[in-house]
ModelCIF file with pLDDT and N, C-alpha, C, O atoms, coordinates in Angstrom:
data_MODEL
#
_entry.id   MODEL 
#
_entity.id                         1 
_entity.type                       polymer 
_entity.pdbx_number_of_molecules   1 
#
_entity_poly.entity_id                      1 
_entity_poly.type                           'polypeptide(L)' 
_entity_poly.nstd_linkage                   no 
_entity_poly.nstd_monomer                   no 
_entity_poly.pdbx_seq_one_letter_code       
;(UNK)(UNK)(UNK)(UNK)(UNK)(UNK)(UNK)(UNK)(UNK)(UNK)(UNK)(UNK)(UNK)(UNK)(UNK)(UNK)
(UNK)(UNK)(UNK)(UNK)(UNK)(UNK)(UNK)(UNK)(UNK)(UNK)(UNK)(UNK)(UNK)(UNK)(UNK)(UNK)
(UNK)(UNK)(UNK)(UNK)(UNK)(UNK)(UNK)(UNK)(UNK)(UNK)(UNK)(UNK)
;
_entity_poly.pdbx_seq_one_letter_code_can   XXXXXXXXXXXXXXXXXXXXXXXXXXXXXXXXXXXXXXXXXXXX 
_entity_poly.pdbx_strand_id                 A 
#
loop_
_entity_poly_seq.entity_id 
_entity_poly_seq.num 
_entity_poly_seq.mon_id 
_entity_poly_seq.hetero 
1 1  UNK n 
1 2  UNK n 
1 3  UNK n 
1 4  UNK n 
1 5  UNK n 
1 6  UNK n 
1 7  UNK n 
1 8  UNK n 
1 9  UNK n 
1 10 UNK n 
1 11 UNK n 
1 12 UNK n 
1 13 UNK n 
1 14 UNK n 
1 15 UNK n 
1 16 UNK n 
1 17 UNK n 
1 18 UNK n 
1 19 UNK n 
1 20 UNK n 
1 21 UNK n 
1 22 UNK n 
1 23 UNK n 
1 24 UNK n 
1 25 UNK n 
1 26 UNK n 
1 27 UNK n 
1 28 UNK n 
1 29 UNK n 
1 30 UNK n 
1 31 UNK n 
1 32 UNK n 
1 33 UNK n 
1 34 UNK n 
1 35 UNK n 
1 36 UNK n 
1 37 UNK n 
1 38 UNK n 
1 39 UNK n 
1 40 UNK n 
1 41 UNK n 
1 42 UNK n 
1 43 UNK n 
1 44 UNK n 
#
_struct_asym.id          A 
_struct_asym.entity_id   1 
#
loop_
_ma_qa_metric.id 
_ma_qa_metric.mode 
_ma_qa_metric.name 
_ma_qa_metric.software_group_id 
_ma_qa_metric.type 
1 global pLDDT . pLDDT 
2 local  pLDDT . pLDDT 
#
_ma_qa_metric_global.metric_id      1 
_ma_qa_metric_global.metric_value   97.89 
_ma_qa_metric_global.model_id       1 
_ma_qa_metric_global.ordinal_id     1 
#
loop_
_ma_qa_metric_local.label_asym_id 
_ma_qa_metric_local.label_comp_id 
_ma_qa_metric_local.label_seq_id 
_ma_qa_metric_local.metric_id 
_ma_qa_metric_local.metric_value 
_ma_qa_metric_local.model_id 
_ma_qa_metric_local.ordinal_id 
A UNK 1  2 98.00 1 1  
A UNK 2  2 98.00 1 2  
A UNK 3  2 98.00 1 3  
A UNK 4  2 98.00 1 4  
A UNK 5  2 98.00 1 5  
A UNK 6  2 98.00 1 6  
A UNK 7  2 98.00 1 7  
A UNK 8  2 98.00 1 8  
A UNK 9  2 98.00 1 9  
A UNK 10 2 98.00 1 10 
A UNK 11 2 98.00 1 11 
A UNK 12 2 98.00 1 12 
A UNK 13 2 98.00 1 13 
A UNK 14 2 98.00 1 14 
A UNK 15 2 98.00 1 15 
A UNK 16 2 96.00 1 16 
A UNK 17 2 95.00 1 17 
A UNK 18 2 98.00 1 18 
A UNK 19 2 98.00 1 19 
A UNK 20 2 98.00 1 20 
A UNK 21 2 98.00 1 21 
A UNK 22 2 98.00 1 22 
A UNK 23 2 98.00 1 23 
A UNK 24 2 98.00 1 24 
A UNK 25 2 98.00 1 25 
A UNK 26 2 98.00 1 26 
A UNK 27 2 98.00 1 27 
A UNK 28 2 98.00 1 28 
A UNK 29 2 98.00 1 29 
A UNK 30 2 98.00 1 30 
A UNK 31 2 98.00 1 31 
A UNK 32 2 98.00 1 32 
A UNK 33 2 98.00 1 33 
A UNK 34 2 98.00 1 34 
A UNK 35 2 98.00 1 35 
A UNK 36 2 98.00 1 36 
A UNK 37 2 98.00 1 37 
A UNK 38 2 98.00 1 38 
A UNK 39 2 98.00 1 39 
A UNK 40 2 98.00 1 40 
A UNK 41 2 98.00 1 41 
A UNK 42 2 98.00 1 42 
A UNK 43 2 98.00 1 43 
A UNK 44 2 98.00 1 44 
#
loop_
_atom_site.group_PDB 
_atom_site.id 
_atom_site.type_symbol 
_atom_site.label_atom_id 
_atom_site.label_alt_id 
_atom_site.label_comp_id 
_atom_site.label_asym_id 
_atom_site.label_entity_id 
_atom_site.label_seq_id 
_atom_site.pdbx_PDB_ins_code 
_atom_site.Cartn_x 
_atom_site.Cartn_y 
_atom_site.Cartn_z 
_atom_site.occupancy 
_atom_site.B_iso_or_equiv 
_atom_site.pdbx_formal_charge 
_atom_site.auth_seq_id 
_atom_site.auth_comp_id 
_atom_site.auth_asym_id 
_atom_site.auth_atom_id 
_atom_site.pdbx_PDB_model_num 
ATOM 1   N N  . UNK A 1 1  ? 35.710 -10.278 -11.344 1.00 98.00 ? 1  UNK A N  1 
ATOM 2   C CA . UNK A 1 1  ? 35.446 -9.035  -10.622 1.00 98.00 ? 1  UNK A CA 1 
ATOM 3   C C  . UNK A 1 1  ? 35.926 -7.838  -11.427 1.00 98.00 ? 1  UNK A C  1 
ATOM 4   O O  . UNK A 1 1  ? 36.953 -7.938  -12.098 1.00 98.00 ? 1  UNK A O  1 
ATOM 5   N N  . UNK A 1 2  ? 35.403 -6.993  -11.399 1.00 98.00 ? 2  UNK A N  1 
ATOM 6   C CA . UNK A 1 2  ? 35.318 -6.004  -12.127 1.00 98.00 ? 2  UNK A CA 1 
ATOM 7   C C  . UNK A 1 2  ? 35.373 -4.272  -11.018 1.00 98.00 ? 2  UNK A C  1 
ATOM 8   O O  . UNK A 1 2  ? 35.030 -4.266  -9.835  1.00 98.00 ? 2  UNK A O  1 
ATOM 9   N N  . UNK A 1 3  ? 35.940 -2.825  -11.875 1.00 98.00 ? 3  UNK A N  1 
ATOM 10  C CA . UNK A 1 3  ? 35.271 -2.091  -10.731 1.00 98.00 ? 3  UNK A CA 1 
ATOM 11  C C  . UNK A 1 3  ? 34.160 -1.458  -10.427 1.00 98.00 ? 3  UNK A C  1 
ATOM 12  O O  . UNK A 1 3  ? 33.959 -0.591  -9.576  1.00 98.00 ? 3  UNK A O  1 
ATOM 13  N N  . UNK A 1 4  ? 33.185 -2.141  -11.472 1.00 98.00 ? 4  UNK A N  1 
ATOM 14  C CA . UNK A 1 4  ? 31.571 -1.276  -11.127 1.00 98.00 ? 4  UNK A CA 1 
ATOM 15  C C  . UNK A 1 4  ? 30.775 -1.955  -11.985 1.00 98.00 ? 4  UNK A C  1 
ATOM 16  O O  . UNK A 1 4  ? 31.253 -2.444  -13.008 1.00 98.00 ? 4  UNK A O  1 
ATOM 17  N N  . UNK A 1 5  ? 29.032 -2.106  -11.572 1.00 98.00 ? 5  UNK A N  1 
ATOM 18  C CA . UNK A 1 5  ? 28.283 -2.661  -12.254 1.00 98.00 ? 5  UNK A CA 1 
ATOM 19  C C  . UNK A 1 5  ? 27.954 -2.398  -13.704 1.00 98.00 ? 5  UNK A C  1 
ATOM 20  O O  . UNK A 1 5  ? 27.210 -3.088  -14.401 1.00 98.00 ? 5  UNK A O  1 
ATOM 21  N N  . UNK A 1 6  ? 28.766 -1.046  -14.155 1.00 98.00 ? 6  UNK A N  1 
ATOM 22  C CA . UNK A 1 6  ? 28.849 -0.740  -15.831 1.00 98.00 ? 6  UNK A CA 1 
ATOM 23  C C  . UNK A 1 6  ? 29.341 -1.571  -15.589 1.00 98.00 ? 6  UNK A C  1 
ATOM 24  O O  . UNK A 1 6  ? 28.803 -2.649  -15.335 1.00 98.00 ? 6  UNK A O  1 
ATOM 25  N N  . UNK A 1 7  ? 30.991 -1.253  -15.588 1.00 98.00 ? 7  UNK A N  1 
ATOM 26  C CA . UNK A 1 7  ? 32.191 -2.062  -16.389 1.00 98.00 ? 7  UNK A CA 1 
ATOM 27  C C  . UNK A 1 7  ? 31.677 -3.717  -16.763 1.00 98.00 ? 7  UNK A C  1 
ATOM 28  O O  . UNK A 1 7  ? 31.861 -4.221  -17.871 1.00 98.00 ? 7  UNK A O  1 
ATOM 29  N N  . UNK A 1 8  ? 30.978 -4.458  -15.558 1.00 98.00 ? 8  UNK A N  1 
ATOM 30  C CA . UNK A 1 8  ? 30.181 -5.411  -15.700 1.00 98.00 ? 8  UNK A CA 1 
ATOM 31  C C  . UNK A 1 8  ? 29.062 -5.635  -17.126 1.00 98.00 ? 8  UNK A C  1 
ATOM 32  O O  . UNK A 1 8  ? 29.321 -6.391  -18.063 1.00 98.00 ? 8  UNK A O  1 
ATOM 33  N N  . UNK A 1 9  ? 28.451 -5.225  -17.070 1.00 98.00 ? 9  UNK A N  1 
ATOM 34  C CA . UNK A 1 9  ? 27.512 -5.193  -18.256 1.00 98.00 ? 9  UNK A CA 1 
ATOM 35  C C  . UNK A 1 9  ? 28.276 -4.385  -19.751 1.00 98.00 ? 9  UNK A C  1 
ATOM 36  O O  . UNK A 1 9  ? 28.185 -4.879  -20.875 1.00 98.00 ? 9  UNK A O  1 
ATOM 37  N N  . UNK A 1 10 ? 28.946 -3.188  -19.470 1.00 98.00 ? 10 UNK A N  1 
ATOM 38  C CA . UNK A 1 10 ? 29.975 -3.541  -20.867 1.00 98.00 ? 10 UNK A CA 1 
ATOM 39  C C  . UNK A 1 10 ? 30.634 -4.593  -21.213 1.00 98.00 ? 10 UNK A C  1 
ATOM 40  O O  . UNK A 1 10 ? 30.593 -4.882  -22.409 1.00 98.00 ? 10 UNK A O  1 
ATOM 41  N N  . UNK A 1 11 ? 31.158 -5.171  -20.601 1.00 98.00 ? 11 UNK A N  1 
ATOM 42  C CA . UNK A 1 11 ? 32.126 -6.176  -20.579 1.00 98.00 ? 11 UNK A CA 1 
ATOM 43  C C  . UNK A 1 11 ? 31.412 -7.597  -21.186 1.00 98.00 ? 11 UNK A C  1 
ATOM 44  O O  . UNK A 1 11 ? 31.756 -8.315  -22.125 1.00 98.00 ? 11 UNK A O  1 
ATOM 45  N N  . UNK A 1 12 ? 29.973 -7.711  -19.994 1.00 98.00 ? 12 UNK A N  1 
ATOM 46  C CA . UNK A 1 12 ? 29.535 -9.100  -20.812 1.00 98.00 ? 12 UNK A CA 1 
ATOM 47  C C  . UNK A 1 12 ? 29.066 -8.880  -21.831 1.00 98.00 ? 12 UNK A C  1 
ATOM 48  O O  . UNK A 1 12 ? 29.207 -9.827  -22.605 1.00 98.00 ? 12 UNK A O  1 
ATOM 49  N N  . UNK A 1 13 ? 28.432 -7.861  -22.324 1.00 98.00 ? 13 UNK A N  1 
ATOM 50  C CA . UNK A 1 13 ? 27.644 -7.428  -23.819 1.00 98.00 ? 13 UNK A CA 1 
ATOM 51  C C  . UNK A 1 13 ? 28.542 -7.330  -24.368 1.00 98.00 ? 13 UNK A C  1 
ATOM 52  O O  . UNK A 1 13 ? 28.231 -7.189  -25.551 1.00 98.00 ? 13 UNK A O  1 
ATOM 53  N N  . UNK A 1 14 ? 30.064 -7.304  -24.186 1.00 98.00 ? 14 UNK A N  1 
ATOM 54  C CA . UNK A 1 14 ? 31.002 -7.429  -25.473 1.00 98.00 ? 14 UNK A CA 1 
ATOM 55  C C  . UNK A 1 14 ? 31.153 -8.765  -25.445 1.00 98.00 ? 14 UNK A C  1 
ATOM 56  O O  . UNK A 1 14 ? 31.631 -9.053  -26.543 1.00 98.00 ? 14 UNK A O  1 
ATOM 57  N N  . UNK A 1 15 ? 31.058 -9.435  -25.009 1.00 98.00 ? 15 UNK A N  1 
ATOM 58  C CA . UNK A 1 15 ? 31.227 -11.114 -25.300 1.00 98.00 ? 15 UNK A CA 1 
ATOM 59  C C  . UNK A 1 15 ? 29.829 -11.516 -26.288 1.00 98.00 ? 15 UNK A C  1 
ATOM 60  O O  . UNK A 1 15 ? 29.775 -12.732 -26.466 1.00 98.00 ? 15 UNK A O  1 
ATOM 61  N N  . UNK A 1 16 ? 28.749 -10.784 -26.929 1.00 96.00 ? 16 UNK A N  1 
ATOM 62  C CA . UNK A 1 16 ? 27.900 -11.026 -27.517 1.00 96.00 ? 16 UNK A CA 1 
ATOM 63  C C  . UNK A 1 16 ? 27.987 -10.830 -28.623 1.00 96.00 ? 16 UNK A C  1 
ATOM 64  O O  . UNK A 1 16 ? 27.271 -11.450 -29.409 1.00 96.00 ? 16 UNK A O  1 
ATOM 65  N N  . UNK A 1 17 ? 29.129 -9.661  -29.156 1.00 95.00 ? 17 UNK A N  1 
ATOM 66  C CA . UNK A 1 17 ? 29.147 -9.462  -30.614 1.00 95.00 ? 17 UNK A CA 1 
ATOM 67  C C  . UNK A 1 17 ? 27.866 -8.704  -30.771 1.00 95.00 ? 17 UNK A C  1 
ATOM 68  O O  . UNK A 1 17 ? 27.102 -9.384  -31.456 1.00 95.00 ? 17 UNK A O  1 
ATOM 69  N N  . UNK A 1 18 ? 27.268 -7.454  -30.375 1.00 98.00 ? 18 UNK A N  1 
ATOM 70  C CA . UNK A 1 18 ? 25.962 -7.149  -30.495 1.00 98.00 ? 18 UNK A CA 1 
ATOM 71  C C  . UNK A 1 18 ? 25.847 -5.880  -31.992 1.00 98.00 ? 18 UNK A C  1 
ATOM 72  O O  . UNK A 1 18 ? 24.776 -5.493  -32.460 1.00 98.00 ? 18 UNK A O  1 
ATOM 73  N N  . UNK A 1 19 ? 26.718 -5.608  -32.305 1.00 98.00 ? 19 UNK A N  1 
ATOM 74  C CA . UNK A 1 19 ? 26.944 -4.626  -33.490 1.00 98.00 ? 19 UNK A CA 1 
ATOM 75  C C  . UNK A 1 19 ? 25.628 -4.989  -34.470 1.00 98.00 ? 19 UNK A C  1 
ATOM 76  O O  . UNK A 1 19 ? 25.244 -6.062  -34.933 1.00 98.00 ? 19 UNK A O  1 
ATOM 77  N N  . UNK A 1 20 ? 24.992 -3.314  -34.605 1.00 98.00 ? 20 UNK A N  1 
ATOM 78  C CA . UNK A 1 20 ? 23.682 -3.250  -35.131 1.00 98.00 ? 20 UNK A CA 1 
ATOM 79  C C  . UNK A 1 20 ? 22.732 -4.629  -35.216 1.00 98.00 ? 20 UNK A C  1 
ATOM 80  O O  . UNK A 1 20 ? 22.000 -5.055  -36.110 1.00 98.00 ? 20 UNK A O  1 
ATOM 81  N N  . UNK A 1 21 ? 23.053 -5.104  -33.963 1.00 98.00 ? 21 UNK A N  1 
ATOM 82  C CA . UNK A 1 21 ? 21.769 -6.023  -33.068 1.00 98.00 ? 21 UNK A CA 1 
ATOM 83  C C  . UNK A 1 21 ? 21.246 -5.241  -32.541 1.00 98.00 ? 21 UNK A C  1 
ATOM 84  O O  . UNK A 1 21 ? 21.613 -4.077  -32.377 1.00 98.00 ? 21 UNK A O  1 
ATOM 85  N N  . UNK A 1 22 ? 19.582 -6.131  -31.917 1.00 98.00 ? 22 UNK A N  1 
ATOM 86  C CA . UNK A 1 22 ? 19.063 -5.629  -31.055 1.00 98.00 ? 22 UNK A CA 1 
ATOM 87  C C  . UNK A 1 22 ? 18.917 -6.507  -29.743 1.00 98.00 ? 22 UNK A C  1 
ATOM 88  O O  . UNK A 1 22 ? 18.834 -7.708  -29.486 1.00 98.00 ? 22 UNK A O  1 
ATOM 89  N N  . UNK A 1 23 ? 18.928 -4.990  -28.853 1.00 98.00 ? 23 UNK A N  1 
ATOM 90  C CA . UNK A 1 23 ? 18.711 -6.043  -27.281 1.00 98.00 ? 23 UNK A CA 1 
ATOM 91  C C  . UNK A 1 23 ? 17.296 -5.399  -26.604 1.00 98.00 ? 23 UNK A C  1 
ATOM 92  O O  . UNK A 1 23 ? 16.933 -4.227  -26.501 1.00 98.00 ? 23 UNK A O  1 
ATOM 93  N N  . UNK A 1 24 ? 16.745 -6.487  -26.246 1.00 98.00 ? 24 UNK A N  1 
ATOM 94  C CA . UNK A 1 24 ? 15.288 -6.097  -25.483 1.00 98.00 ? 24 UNK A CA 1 
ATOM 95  C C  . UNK A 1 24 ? 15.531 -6.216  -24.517 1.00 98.00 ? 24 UNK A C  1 
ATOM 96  O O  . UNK A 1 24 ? 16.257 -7.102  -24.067 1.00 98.00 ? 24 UNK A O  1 
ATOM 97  N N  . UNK A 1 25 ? 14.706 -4.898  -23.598 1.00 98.00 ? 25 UNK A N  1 
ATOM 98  C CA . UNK A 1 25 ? 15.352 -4.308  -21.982 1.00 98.00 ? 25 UNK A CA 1 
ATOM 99  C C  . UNK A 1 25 ? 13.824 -3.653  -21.581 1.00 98.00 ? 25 UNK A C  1 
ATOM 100 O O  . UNK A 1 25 ? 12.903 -3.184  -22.251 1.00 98.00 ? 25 UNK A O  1 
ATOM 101 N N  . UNK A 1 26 ? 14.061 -3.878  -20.109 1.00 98.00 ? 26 UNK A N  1 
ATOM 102 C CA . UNK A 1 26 ? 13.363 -2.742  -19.638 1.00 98.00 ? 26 UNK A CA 1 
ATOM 103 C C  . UNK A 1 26 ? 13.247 -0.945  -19.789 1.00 98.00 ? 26 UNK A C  1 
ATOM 104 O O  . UNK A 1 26 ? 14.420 -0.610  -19.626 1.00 98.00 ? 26 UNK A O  1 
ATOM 105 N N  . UNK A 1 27 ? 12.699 -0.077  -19.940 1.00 98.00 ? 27 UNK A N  1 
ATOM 106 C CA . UNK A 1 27 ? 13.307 1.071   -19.818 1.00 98.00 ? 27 UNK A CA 1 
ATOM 107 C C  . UNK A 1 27 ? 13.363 1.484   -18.204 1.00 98.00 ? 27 UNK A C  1 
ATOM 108 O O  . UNK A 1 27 ? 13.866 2.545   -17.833 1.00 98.00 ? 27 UNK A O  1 
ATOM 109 N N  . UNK A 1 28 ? 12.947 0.785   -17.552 1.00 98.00 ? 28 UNK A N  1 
ATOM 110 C CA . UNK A 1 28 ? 12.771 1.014   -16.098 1.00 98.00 ? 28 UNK A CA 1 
ATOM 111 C C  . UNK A 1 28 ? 14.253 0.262   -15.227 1.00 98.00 ? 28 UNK A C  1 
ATOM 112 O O  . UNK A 1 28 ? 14.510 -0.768  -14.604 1.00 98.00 ? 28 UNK A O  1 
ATOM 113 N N  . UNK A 1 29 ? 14.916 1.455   -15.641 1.00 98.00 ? 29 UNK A N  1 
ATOM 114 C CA . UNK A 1 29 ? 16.220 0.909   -15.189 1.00 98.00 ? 29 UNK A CA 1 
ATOM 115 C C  . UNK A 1 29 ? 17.619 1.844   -14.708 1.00 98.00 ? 29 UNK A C  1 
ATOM 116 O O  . UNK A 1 29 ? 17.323 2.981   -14.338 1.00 98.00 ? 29 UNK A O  1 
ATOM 117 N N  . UNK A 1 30 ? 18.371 1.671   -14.688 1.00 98.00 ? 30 UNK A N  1 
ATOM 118 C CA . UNK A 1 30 ? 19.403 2.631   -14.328 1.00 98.00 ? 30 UNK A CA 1 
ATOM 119 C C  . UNK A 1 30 ? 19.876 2.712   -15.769 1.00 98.00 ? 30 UNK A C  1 
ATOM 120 O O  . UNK A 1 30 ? 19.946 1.727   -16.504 1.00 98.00 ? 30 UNK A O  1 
ATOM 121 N N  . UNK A 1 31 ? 20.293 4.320   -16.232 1.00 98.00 ? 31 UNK A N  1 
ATOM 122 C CA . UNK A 1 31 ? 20.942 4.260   -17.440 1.00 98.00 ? 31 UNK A CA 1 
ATOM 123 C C  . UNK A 1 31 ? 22.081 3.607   -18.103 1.00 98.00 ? 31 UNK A C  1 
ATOM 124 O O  . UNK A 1 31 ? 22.321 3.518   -19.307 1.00 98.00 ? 31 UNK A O  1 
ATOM 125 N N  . UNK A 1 32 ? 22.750 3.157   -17.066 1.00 98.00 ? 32 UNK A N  1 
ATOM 126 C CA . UNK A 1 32 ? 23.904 2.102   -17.287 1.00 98.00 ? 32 UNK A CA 1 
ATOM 127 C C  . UNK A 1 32 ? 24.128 0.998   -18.046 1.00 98.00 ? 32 UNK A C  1 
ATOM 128 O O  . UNK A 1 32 ? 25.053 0.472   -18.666 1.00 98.00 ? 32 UNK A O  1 
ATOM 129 N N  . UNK A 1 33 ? 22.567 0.752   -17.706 1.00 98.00 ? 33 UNK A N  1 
ATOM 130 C CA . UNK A 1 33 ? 21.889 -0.954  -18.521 1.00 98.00 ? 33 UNK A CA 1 
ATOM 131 C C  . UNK A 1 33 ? 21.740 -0.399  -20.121 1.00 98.00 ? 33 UNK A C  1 
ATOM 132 O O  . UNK A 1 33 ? 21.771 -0.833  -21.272 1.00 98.00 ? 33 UNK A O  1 
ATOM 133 N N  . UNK A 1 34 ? 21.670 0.080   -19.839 1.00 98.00 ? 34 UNK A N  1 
ATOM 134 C CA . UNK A 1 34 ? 21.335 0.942   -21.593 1.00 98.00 ? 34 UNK A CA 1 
ATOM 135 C C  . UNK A 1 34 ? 22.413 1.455   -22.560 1.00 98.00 ? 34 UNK A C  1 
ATOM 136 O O  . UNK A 1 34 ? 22.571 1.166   -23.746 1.00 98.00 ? 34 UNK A O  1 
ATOM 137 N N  . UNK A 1 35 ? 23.265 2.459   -21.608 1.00 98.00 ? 35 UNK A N  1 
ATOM 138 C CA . UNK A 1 35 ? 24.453 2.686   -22.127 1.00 98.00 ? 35 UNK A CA 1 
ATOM 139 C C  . UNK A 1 35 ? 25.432 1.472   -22.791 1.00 98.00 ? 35 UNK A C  1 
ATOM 140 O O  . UNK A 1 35 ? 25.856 1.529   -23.945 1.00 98.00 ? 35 UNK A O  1 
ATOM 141 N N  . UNK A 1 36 ? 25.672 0.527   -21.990 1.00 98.00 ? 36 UNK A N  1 
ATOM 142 C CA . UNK A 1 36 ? 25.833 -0.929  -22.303 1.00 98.00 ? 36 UNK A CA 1 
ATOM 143 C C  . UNK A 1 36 ? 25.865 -1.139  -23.616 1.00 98.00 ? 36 UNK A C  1 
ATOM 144 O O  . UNK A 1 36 ? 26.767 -1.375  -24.420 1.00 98.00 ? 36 UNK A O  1 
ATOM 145 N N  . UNK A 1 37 ? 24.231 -0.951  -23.709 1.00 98.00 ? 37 UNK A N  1 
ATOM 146 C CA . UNK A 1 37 ? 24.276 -1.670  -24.897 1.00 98.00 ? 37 UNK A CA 1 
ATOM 147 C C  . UNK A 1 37 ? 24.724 -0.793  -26.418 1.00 98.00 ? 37 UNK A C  1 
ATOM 148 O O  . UNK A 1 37 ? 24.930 -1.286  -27.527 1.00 98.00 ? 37 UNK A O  1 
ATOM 149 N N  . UNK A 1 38 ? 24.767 0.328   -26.092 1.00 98.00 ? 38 UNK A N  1 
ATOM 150 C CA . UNK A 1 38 ? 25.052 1.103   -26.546 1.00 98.00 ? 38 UNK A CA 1 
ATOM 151 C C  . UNK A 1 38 ? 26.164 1.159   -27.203 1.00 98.00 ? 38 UNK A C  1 
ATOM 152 O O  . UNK A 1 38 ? 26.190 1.059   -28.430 1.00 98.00 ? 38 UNK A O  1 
ATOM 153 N N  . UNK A 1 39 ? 27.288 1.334   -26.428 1.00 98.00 ? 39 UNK A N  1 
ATOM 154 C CA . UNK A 1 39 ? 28.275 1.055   -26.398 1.00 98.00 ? 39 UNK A CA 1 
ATOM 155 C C  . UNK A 1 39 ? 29.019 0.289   -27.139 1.00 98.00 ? 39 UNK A C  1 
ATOM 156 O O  . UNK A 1 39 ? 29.998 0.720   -27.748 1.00 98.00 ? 39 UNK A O  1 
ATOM 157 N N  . UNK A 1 40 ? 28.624 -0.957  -27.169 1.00 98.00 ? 40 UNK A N  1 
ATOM 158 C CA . UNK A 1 40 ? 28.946 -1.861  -27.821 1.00 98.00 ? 40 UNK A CA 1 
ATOM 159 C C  . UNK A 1 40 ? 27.987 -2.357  -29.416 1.00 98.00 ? 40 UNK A C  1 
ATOM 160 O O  . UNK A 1 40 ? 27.910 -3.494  -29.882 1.00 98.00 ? 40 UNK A O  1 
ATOM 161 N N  . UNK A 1 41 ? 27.401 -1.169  -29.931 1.00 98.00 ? 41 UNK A N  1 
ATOM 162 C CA . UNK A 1 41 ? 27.079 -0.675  -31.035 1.00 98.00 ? 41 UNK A CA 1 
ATOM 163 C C  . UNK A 1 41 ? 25.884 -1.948  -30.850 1.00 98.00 ? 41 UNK A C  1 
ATOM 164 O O  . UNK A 1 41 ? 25.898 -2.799  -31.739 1.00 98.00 ? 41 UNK A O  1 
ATOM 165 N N  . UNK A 1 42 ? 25.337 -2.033  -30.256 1.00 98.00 ? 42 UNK A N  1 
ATOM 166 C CA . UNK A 1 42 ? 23.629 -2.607  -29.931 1.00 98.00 ? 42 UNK A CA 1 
ATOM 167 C C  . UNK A 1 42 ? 22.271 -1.133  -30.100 1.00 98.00 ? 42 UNK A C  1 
ATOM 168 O O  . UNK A 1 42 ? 22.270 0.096   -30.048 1.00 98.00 ? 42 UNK A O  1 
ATOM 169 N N  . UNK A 1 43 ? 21.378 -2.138  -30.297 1.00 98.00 ? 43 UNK A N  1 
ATOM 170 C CA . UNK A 1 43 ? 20.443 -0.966  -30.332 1.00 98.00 ? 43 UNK A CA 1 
ATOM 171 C C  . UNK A 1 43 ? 19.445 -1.382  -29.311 1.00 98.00 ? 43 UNK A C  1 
ATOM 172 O O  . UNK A 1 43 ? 18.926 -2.497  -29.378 1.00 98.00 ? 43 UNK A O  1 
ATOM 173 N N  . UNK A 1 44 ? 19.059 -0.256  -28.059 1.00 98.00 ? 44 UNK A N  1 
ATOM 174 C CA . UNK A 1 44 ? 18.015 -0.744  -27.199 1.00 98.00 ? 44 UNK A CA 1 
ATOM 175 C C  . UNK A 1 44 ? 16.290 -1.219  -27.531 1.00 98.00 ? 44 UNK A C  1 
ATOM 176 O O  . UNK A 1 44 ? 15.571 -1.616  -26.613 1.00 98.00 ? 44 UNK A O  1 
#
């Protein structure tokens, strides 16, 4: 448990190691999902 559906999706996308990876997403989404990946130096 976590306190919000970011912290959630930061959190598991850091268990991926995603650094200048790419992640395929919807763009039809809340910006959160995106930021994510972001974040954790992914590219949407």
């Amino acid at each position: 448990a976590v306190n919000s559906g970011t912290s959630a999706l930061n959190l598991a996308l850091s268990l991926m190691d995603i650094k200048n990876k790419e992640v395929i997403v919807p763009s039809l989404t809340f910006v959160s999902t995106i930021h994510a990946i972001k974040l954790n130096g992914g590219k949407p």
